[in-house]
C-alpha atoms as a PDB file:
ATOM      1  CA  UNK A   1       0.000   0.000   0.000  1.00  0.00           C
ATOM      2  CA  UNK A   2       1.480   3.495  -1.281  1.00  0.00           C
ATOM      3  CA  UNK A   3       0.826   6.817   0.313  1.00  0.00           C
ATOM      4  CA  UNK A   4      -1.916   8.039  -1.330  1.00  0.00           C
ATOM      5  CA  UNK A   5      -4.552   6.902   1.722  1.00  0.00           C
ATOM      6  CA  UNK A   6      -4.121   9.673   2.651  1.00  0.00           C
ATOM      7  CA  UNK A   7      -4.607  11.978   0.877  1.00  0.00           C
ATOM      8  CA  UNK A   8      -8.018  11.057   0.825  1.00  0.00           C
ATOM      9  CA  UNK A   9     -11.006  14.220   1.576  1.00  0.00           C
ATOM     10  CA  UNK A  10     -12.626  12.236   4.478  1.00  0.00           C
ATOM     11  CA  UNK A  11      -9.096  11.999   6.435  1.00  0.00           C
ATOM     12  CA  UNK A  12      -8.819  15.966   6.093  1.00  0.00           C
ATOM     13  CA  UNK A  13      -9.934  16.079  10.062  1.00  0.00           C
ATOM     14  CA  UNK A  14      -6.801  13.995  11.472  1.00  0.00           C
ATOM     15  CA  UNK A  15      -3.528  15.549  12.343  1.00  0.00           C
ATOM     16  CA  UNK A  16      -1.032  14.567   9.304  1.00  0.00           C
ATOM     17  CA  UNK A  17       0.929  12.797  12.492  1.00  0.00           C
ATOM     18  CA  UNK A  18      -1.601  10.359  12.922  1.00  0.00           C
ATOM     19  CA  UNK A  19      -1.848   9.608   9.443  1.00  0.00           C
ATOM     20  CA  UNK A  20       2.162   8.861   9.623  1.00  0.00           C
ATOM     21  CA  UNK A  21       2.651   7.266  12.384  1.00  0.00           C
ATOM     22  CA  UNK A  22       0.190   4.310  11.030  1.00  0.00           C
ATOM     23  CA  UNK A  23       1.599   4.341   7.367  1.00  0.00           C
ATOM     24  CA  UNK A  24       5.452   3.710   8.974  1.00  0.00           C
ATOM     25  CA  UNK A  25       3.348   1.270  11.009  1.00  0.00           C
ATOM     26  CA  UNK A  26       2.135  -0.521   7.527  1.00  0.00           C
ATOM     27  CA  UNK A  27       5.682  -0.594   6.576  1.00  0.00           C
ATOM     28  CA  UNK A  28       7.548  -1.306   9.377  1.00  0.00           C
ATOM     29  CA  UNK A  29       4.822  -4.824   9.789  1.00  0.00           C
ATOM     30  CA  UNK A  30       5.216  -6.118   5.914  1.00  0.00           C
ATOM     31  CA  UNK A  31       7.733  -8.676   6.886  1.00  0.00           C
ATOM     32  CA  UNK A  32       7.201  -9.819  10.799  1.00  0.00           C
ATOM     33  CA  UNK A  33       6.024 -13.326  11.507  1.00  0.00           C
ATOM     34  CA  UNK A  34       2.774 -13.770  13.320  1.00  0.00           C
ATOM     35  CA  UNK A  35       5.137 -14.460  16.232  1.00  0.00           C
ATOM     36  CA  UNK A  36       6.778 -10.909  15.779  1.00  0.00           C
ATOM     37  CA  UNK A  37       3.885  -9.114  15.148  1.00  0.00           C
ATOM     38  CA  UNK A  38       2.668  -9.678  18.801  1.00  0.00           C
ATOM     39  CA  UNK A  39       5.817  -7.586  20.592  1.00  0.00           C
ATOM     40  CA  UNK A  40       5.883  -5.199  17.253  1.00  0.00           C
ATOM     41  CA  UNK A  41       2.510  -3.936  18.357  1.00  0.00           C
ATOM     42  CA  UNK A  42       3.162  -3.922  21.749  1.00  0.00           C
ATOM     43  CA  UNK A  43       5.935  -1.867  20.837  1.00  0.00           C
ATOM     44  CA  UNK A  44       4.165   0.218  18.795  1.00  0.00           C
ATOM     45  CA  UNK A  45       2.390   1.535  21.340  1.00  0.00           C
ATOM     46  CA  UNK A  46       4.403   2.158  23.603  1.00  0.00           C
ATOM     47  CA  UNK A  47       5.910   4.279  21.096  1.00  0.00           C
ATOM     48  CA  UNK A  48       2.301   5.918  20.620  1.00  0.00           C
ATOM     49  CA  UNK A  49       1.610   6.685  23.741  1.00  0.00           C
ATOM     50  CA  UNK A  50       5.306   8.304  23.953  1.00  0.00           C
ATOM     51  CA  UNK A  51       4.336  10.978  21.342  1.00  0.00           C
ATOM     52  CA  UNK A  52       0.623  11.094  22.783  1.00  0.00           C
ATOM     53  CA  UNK A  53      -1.074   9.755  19.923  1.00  0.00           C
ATOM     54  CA  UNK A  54      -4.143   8.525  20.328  1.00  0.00           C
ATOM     55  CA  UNK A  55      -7.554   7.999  17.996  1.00  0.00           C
ATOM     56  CA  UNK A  56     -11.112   8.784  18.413  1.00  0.00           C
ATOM     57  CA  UNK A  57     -13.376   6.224  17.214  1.00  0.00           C
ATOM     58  CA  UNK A  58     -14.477   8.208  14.981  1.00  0.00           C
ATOM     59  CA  UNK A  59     -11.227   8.477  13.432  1.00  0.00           C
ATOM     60  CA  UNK A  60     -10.537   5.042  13.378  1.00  0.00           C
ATOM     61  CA  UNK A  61     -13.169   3.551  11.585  1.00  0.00           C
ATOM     62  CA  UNK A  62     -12.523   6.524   8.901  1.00  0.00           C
ATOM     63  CA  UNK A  63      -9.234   5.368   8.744  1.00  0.00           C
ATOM     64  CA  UNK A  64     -10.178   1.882   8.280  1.00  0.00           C
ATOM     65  CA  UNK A  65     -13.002   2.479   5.893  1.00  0.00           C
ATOM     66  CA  UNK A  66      -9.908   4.077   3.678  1.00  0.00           C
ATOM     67  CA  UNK A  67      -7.839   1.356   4.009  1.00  0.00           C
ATOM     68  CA  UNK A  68     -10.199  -1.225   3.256  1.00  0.00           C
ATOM     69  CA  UNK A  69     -11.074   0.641   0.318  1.00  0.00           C
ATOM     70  CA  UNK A  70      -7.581   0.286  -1.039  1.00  0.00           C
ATOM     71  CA  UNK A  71      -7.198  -3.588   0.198  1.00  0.00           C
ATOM     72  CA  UNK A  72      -7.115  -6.819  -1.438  1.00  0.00           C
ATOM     73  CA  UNK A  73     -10.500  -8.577  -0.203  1.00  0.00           C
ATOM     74  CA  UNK A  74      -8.417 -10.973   1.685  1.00  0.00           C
ATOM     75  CA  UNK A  75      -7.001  -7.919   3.685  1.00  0.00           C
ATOM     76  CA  UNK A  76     -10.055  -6.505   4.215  1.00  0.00           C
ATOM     77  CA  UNK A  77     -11.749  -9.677   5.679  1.00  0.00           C
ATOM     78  CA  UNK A  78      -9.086  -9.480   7.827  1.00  0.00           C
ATOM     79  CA  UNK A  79      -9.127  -5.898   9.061  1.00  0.00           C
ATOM     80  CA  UNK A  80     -13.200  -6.768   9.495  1.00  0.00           C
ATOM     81  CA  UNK A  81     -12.334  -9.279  11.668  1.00  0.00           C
ATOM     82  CA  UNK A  82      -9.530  -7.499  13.658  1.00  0.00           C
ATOM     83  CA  UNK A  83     -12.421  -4.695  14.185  1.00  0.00           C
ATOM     84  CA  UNK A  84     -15.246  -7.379  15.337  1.00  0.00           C
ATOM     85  CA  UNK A  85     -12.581  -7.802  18.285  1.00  0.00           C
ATOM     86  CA  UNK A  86     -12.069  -4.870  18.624  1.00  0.00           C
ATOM     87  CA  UNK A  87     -15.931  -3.822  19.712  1.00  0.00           C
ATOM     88  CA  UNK A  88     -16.286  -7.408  21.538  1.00  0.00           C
ATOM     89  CA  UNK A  89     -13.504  -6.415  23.931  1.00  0.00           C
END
């Protein structure tokens, strides 16, 4: 996934920072295991909560609604899912 997410008009509300800290976060994830993605994203926000970001719900699912729009459907079955746990817990 390229840059161009975010450029996108509904994302015009959320600080620029926001929108970079989760594309190096894209990047930075392509080529863990499932076993390293665990302490990545534990790390990750640490790291967040370092530079005091944080996201509204709001923002999040108009940041996901984005990126699903520019995932394969295999990607976005999986961010569905990751979201379905995310409400359940």
């Amino acid at each position: 996934m390229n840059n161009d997410w975010m450029n996108d008009p509904a994302l015009s509300g959320i600080d620029k920072a926001k929108l970079e800290f989760l594309q190096a976060l894209v990047f930075e994830s392509r080529t863990l295991s499932k076993d390293q993605m665990l302490p990545f994203l534990m790390a990750v926000a640490k790291r967040g909560q370092a530079d005091h970001i944080t996201f509204s719900n709001e923002e999040i699912e108009t940041i996901v609604a984005i990126i699903k729009r520019e995932s394969s459907p295999e990607d976005a079955a999986a961010i569905d899912k990751m979201m379905r746990m995310r409400k359940n817990k």
